[in-house]
N, C-alpha and C. Protein backbone atom coordinates (compact mmCIF):
# COMPACT_ATOMS: atom_id res chain seq x y z
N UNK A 1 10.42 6.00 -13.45
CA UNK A 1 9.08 6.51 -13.36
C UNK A 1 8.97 7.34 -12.10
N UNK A 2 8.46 8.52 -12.28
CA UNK A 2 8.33 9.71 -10.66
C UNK A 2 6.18 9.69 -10.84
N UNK A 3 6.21 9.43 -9.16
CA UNK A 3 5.07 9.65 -9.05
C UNK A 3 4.53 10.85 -9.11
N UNK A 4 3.77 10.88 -10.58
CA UNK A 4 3.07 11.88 -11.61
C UNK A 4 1.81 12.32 -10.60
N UNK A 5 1.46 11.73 -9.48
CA UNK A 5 0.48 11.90 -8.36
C UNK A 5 0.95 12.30 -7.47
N UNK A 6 1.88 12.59 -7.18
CA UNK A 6 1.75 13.34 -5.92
C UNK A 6 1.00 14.23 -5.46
N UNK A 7 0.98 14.93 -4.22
CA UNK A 7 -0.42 15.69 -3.54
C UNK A 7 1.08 16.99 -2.87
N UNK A 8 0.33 17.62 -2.96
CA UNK A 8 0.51 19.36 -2.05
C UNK A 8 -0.14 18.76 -0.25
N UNK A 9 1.49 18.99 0.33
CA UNK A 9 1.11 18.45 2.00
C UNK A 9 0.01 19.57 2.33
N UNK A 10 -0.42 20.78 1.82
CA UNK A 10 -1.62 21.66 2.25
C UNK A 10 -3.19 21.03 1.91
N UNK A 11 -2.69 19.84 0.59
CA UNK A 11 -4.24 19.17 0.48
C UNK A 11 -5.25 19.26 1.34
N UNK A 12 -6.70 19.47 1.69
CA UNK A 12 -7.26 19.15 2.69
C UNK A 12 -7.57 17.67 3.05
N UNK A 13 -7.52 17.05 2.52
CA UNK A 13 -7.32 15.44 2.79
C UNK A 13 -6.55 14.78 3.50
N UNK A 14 -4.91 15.59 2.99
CA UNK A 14 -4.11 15.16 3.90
C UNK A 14 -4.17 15.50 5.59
N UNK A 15 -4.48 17.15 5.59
CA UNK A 15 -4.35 17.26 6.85
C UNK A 15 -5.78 16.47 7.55
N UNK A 16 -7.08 15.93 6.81
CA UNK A 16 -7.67 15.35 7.42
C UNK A 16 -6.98 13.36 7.65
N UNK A 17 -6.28 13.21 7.11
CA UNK A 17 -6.00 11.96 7.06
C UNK A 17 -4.73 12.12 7.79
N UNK A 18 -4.02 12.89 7.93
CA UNK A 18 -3.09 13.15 9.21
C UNK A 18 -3.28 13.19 10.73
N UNK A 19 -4.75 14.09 10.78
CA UNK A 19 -5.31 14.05 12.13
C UNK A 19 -6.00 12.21 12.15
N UNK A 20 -6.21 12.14 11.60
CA UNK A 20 -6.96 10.51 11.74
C UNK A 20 -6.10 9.55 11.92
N UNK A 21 -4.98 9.75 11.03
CA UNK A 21 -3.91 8.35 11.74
C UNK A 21 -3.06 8.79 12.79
N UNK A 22 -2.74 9.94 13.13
CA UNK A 22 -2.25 10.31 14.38
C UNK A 22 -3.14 9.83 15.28
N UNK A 23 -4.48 9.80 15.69
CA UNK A 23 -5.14 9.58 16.60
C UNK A 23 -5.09 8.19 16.44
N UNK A 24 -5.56 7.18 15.31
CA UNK A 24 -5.01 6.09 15.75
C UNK A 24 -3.91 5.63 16.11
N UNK A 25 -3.17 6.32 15.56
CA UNK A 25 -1.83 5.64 16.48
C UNK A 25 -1.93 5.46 18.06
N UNK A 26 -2.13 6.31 18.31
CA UNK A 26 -2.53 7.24 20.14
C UNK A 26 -3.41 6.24 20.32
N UNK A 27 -4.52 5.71 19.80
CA UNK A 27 -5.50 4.99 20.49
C UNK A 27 -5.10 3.66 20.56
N UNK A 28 -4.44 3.15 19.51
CA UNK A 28 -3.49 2.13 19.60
C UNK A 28 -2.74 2.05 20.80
N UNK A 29 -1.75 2.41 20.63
CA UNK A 29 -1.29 2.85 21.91
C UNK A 29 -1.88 2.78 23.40
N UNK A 30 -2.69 3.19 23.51
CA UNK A 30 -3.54 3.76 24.41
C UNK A 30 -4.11 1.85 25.04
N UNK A 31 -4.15 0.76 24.07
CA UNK A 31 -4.10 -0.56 24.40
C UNK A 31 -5.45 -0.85 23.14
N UNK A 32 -6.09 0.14 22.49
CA UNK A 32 -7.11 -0.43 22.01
C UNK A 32 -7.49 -1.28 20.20
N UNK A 33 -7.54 -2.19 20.58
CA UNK A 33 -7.16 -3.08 19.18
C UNK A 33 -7.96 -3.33 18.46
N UNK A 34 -8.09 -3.14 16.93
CA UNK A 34 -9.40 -3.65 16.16
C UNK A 34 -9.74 -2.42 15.04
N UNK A 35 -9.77 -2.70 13.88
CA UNK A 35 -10.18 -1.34 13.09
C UNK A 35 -11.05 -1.15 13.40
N UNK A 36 -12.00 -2.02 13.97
CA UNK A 36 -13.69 -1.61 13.93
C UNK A 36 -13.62 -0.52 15.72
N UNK A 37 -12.90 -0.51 16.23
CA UNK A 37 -12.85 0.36 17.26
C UNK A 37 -11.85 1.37 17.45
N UNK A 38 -10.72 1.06 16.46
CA UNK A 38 -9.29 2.41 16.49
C UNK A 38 -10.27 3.49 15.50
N UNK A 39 -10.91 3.16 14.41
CA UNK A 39 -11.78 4.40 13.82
C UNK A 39 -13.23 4.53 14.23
N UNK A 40 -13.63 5.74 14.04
CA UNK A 40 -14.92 6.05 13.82
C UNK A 40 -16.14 5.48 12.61
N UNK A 41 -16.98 5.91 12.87
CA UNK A 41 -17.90 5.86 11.75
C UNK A 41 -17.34 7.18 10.73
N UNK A 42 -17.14 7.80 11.49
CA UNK A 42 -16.96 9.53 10.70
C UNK A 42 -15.41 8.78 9.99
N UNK A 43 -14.30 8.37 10.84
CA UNK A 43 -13.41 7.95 9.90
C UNK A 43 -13.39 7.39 9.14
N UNK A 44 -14.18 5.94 9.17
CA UNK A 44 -14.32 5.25 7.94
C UNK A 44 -15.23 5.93 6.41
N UNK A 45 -15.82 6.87 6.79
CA UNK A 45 -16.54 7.47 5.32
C UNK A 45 -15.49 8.66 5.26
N UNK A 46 -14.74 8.72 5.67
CA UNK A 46 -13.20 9.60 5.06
C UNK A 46 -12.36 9.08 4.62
N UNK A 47 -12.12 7.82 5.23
CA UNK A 47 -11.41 6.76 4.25
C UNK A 47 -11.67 6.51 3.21
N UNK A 48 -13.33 6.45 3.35
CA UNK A 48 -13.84 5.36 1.94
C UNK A 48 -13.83 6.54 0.73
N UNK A 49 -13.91 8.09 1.07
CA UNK A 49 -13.55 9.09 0.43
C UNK A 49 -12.21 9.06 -0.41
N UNK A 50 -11.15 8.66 0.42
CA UNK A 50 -10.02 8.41 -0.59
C UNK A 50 -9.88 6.97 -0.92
N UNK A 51 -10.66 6.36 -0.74
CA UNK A 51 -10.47 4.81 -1.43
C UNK A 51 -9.34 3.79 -0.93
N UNK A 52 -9.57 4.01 0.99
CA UNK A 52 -8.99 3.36 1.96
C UNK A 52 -10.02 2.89 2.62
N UNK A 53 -9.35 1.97 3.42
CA UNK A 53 -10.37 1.12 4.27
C UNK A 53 -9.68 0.96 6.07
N UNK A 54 -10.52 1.16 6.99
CA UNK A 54 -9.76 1.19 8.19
C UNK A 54 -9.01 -0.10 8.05
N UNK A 55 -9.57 -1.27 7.94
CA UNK A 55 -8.38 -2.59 7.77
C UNK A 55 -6.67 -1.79 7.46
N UNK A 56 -7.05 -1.10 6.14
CA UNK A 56 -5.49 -0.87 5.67
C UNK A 56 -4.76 -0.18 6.49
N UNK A 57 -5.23 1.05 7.05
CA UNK A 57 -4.60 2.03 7.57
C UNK A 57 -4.33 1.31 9.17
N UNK A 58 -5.27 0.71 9.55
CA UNK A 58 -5.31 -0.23 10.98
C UNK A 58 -3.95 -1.19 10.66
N UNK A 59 -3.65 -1.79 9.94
CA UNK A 59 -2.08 -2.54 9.39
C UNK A 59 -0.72 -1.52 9.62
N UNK A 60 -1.28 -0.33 9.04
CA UNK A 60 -0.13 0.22 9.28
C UNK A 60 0.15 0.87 10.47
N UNK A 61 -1.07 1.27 10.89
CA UNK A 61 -0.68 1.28 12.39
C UNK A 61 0.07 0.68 13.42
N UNK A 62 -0.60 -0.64 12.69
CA UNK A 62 0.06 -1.97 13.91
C UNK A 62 1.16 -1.86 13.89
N UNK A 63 1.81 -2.14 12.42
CA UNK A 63 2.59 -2.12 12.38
C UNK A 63 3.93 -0.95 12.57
N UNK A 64 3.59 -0.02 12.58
CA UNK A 64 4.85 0.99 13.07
C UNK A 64 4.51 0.94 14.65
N UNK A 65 3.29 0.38 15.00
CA UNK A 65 3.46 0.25 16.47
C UNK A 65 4.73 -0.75 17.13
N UNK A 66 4.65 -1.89 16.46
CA UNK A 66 5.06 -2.84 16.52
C UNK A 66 6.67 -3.10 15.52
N UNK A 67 6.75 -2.66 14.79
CA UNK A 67 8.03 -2.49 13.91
C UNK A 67 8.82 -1.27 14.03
N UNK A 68 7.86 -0.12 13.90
CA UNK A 68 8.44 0.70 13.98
C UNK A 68 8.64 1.62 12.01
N UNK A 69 7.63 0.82 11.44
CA UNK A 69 8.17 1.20 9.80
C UNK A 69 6.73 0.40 9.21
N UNK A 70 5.94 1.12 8.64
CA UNK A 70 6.45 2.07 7.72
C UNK A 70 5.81 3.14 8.61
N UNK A 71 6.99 4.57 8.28
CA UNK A 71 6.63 5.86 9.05
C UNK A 71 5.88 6.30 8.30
N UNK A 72 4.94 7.61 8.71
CA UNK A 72 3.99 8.16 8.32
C UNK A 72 3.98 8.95 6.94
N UNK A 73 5.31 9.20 6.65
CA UNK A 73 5.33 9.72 5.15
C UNK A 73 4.98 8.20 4.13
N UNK A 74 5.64 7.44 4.55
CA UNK A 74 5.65 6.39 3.74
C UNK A 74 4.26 5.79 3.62
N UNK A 75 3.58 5.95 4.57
CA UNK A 75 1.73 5.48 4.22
C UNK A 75 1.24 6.47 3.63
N UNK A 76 1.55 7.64 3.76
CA UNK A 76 0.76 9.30 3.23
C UNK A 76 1.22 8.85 1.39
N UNK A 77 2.36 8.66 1.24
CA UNK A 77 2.65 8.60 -0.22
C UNK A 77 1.76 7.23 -0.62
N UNK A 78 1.64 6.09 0.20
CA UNK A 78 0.92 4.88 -0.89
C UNK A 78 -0.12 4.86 -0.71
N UNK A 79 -1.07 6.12 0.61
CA UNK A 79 -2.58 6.11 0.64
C UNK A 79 -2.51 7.06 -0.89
N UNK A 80 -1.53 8.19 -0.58
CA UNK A 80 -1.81 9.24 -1.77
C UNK A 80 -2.26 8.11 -3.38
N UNK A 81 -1.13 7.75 -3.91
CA UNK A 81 -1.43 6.84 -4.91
C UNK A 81 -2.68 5.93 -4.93
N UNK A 82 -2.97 5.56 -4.06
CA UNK A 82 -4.08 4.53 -4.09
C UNK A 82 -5.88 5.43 -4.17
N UNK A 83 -5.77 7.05 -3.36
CA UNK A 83 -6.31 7.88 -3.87
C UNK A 83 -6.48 8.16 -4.85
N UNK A 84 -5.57 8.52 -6.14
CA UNK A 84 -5.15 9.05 -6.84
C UNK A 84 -6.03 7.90 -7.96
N UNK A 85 -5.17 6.71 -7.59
CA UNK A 85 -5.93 5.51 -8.55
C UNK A 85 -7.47 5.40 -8.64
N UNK A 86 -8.02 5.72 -7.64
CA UNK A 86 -9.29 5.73 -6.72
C UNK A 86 -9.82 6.79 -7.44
N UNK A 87 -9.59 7.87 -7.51
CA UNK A 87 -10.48 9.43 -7.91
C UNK A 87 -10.62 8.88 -9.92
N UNK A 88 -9.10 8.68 -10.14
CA UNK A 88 -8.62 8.91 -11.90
C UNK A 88 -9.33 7.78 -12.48
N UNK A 89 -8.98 6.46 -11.87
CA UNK A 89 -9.12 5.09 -13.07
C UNK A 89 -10.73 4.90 -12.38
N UNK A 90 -10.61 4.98 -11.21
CA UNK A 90 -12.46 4.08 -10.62
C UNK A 90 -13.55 5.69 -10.72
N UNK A 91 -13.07 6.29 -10.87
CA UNK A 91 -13.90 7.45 -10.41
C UNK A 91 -14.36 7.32 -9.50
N UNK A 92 -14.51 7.24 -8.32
CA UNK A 92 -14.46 7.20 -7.08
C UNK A 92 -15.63 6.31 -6.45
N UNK A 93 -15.51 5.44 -7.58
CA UNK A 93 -16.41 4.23 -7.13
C UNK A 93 -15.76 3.03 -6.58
N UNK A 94 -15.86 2.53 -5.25
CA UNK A 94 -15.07 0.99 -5.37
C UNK A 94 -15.54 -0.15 -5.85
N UNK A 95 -14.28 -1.22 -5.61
CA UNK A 95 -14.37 -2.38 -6.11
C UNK A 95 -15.36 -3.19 -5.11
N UNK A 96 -15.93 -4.07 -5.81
CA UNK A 96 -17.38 -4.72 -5.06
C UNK A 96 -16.46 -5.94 -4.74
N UNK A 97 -15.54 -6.27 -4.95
CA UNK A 97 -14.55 -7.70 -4.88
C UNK A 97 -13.24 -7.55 -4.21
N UNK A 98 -12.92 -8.40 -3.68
CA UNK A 98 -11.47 -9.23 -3.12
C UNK A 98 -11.02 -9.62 -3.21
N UNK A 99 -9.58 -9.46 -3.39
CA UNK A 99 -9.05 -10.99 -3.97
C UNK A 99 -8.65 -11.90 -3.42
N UNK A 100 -8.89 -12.90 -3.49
CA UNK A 100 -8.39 -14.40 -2.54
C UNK A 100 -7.19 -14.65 -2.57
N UNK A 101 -7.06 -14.74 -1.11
CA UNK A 101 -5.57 -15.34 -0.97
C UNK A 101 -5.16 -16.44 -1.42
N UNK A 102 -6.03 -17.63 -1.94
CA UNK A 102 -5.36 -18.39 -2.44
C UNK A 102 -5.08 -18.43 -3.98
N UNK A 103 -5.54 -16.79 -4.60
CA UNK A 103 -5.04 -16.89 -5.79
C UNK A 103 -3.86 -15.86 -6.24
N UNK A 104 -2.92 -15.45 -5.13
CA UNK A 104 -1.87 -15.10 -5.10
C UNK A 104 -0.85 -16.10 -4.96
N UNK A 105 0.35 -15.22 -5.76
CA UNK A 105 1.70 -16.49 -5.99
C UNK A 105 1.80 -16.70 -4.30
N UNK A 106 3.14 -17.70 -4.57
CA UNK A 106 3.50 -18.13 -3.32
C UNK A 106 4.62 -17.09 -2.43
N UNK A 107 5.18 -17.23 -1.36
CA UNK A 107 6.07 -16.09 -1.23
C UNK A 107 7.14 -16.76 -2.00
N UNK A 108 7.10 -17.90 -2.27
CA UNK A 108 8.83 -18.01 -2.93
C UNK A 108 8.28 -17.61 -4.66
N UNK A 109 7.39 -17.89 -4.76
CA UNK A 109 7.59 -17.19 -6.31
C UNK A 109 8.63 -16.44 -7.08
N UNK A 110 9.10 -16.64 -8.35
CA UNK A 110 10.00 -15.85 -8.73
C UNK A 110 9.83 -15.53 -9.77
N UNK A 111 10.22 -14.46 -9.97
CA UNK A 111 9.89 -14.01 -11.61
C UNK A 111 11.66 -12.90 -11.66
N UNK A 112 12.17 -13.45 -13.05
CA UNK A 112 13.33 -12.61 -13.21
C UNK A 112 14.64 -12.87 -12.31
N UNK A 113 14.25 -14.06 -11.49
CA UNK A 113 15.51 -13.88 -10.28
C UNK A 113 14.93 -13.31 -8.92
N UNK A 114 13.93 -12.14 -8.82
CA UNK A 114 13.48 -11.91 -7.87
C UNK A 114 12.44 -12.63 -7.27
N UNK A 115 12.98 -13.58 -6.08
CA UNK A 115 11.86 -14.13 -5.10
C UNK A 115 10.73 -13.30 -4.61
N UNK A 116 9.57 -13.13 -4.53
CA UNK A 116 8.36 -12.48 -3.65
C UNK A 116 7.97 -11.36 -4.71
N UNK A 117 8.69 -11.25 -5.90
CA UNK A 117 8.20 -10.31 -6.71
C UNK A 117 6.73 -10.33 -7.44
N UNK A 118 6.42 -11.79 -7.66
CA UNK A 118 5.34 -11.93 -8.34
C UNK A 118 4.06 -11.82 -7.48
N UNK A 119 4.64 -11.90 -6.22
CA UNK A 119 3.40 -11.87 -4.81
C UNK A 119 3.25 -10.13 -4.61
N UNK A 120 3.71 -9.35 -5.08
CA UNK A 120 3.97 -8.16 -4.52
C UNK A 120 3.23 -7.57 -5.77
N UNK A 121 3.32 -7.70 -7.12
CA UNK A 121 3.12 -7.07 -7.98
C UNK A 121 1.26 -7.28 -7.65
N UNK A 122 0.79 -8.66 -7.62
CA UNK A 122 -0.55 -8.64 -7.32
C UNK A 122 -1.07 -8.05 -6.24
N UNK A 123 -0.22 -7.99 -4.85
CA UNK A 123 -0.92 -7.36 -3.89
C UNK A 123 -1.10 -5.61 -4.45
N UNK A 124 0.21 -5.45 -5.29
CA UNK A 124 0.03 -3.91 -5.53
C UNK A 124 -1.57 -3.66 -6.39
N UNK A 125 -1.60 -4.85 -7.35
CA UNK A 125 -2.86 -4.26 -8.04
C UNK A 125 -3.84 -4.65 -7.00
N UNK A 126 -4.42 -5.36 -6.08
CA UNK A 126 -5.34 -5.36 -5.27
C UNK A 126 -5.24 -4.09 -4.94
N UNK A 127 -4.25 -3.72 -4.24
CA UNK A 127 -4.08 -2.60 -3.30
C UNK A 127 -4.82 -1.12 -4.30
N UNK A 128 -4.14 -1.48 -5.47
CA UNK A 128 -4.23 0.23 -6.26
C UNK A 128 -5.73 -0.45 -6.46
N UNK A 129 -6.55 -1.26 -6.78
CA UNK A 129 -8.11 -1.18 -6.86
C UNK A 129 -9.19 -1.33 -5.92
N UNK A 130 -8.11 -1.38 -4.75
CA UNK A 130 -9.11 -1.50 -3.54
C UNK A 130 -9.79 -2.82 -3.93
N UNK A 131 -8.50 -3.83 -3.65
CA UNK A 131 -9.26 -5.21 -3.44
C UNK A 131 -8.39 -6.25 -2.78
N UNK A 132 -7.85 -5.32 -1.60
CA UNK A 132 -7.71 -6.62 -0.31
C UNK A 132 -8.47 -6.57 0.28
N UNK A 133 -7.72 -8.47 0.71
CA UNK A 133 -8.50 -8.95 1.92
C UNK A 133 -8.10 -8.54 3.26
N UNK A 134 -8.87 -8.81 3.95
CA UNK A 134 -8.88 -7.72 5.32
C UNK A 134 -7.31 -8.71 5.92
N UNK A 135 -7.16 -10.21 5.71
CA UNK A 135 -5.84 -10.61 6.22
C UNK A 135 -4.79 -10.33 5.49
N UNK A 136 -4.67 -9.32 4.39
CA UNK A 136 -3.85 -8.99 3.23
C UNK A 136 -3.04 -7.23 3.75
N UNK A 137 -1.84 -7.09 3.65
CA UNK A 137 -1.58 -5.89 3.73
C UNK A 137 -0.66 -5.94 2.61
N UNK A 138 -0.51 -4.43 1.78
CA UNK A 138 0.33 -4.03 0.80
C UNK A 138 1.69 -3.50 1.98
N UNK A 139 2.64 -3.31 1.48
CA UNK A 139 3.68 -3.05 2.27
C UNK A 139 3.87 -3.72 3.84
N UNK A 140 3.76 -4.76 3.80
CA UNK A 140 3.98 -5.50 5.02
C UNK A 140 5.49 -5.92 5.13
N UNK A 141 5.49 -6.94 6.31
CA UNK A 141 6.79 -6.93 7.01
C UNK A 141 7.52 -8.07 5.98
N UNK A 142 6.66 -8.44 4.74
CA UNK A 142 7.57 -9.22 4.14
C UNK A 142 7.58 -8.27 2.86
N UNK A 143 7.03 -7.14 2.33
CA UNK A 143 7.26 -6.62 1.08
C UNK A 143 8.25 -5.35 1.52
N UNK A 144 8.27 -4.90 2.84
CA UNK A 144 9.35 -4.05 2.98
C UNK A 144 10.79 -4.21 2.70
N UNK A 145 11.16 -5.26 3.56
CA UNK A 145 12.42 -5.88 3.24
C UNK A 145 12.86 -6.34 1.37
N UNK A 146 11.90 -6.54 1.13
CA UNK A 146 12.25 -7.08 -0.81
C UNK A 146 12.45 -5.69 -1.33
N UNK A 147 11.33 -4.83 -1.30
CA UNK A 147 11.62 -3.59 -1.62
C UNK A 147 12.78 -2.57 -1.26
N UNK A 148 13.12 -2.66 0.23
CA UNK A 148 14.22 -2.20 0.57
C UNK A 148 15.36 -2.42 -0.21
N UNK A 149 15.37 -3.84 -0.79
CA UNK A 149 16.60 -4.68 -0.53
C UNK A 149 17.04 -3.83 -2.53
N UNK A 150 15.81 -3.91 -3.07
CA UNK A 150 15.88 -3.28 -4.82
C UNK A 150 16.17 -2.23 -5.19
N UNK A 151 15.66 -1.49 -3.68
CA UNK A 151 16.08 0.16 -3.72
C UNK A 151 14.84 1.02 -4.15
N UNK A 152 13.21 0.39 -3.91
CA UNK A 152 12.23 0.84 -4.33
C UNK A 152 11.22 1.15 -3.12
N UNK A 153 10.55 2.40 -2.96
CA UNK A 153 9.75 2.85 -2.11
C UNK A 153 8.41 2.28 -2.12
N UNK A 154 7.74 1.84 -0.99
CA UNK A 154 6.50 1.01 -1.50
C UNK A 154 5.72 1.72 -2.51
N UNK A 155 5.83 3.00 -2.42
CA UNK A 155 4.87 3.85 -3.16
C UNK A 155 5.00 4.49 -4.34
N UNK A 156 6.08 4.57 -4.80
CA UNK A 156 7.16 4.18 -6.21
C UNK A 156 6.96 3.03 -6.60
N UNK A 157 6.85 1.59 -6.20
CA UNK A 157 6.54 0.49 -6.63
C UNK A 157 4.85 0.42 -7.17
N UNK A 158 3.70 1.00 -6.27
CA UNK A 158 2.89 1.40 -6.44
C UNK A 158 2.30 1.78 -7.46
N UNK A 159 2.86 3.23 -8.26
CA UNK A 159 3.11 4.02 -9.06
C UNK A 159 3.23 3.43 -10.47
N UNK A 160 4.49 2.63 -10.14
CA UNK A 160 5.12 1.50 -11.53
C UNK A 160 3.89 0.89 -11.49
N UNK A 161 3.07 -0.36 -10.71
CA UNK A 161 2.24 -1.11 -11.01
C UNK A 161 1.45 -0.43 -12.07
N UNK A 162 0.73 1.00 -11.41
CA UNK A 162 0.04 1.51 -11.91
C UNK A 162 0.08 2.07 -13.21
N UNK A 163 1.30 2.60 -13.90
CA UNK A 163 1.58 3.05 -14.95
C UNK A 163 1.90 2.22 -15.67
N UNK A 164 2.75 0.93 -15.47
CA UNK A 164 2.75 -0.27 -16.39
C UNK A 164 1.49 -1.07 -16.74
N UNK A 165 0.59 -0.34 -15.74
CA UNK A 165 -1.08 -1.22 -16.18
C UNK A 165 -0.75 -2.88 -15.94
N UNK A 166 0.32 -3.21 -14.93
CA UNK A 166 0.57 -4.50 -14.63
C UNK A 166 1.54 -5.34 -15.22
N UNK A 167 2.22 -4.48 -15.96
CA UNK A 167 3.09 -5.34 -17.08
C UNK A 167 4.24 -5.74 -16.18
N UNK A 168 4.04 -7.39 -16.23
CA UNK A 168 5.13 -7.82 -15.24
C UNK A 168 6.81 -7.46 -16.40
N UNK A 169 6.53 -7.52 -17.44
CA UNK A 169 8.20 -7.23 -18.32
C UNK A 169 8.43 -6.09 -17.84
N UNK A 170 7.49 -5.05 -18.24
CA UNK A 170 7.73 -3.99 -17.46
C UNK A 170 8.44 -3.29 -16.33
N UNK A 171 7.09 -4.18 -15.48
CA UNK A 171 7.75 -3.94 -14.01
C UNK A 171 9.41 -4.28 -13.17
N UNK A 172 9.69 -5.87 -14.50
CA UNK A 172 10.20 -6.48 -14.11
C UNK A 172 11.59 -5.73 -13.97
N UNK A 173 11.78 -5.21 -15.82
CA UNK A 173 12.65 -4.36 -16.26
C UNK A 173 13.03 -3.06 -15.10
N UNK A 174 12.22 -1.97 -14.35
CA UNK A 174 12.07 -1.43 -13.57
C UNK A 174 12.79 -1.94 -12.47
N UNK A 175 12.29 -3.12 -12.16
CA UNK A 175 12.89 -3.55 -11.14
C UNK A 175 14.42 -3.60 -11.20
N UNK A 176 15.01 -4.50 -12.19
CA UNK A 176 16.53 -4.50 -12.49
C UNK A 176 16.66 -3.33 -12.52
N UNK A 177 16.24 -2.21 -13.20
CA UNK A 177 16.99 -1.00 -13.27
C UNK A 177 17.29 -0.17 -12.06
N UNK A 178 16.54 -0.34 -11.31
CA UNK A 178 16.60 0.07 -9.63
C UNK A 178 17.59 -0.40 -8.63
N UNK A 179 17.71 -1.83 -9.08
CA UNK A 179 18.30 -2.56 -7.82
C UNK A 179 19.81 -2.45 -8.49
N UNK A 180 20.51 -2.72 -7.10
CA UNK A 180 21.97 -2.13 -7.22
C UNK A 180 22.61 -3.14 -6.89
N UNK A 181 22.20 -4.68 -7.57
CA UNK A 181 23.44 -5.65 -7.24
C UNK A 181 22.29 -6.55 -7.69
N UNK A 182 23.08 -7.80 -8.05
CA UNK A 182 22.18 -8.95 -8.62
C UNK A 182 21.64 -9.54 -7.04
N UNK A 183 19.96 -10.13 -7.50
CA UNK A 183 19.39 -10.52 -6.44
C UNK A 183 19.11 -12.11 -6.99
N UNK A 184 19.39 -12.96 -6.74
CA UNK A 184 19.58 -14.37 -6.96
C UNK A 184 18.21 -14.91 -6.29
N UNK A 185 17.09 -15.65 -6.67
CA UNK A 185 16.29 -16.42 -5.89
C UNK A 185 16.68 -16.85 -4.37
């Protein structure tokens, strides 16, 4: 599956959502912590324009502050998709709901042999409907490594959720076809 969404880097969105997480990064940096103070008011109704939330983009901040990954193409491609989901399936209305963490699998969950797969596939559909929780990140420091390990880009994984409409056989299938060596629980 090739993401059928992709965006033109001339978008005006992007270059507005480029200048906005560059500056958070910098303000990050700079020592200052908290989505409710790394963005604006003006940022957050540009976010909520593409059907992001400072929480999310504030995660990934942290985190390439702090990890070093995911780099900035790699959030530009899974904000892009989650846009994309946002404009096409919601019409650019969001979700009034969240989903609870305690009704996500466990991290050892397994489906197919793959451990953390069944935790990942739900965060993806939260993620593509704009319905995490603010302690919830899509591509975090435990879905990078699983994904790495299959040979799948968070935002390619993304993509699949989205075009399989959730079909874990689907996805699952996808998944084997990607990964380049058996992954054992």
């Amino acid at each position: 599956m090739k993401n059928e969404h992709a965006t033109k880097e001339s978008e005006p969105w992007i270059e507005e959502f480029t200048r906005l997480y560059e500056t958070a990064v910098q303000t990050f940096a700079n020592g200052v912590r908290g989505p409710d103070r790394v963005f604006s008011d003006k940022d957050t109704k540009q976010l909520a324009a593409i059907g992001a939330t400072p929480q999310e983009i504030y995660d990934f901040v942290e985190d390439w502050h702090d990890a070093g990954e995911p780099d900035f193409p790699t959030v530009l491609r899974i904000t892009a998709v989650r846009r994309d989901y946002f404009l096409r399936e919601q019409h650019g209305n969001p979700s009034d709901k969240n989903v609870s963490m305690n009704d996500l699998p466990s991290m050892s969950a397994v489906l197919g042999g793959y451990r953390w797969l069944p935790r990942i596939i739900e965060k993806a559909k939260a993620k593509l409907q704009g319905e995490m929780p603010r302690e919830l990140m899509y591509g975090c420091g435990g879905d990078r490594p699983f994904l790495r390990k299959i040979g799948i880009d968070p935002a390619e994984f993304l993509q699949v959720v989205w075009e399989t409409r959730s079909d874990e056989q689907q996805i699952l299938d996808y998944v084997k076809h990607k990964s380049s060596g058996p992954h054992p629980t």
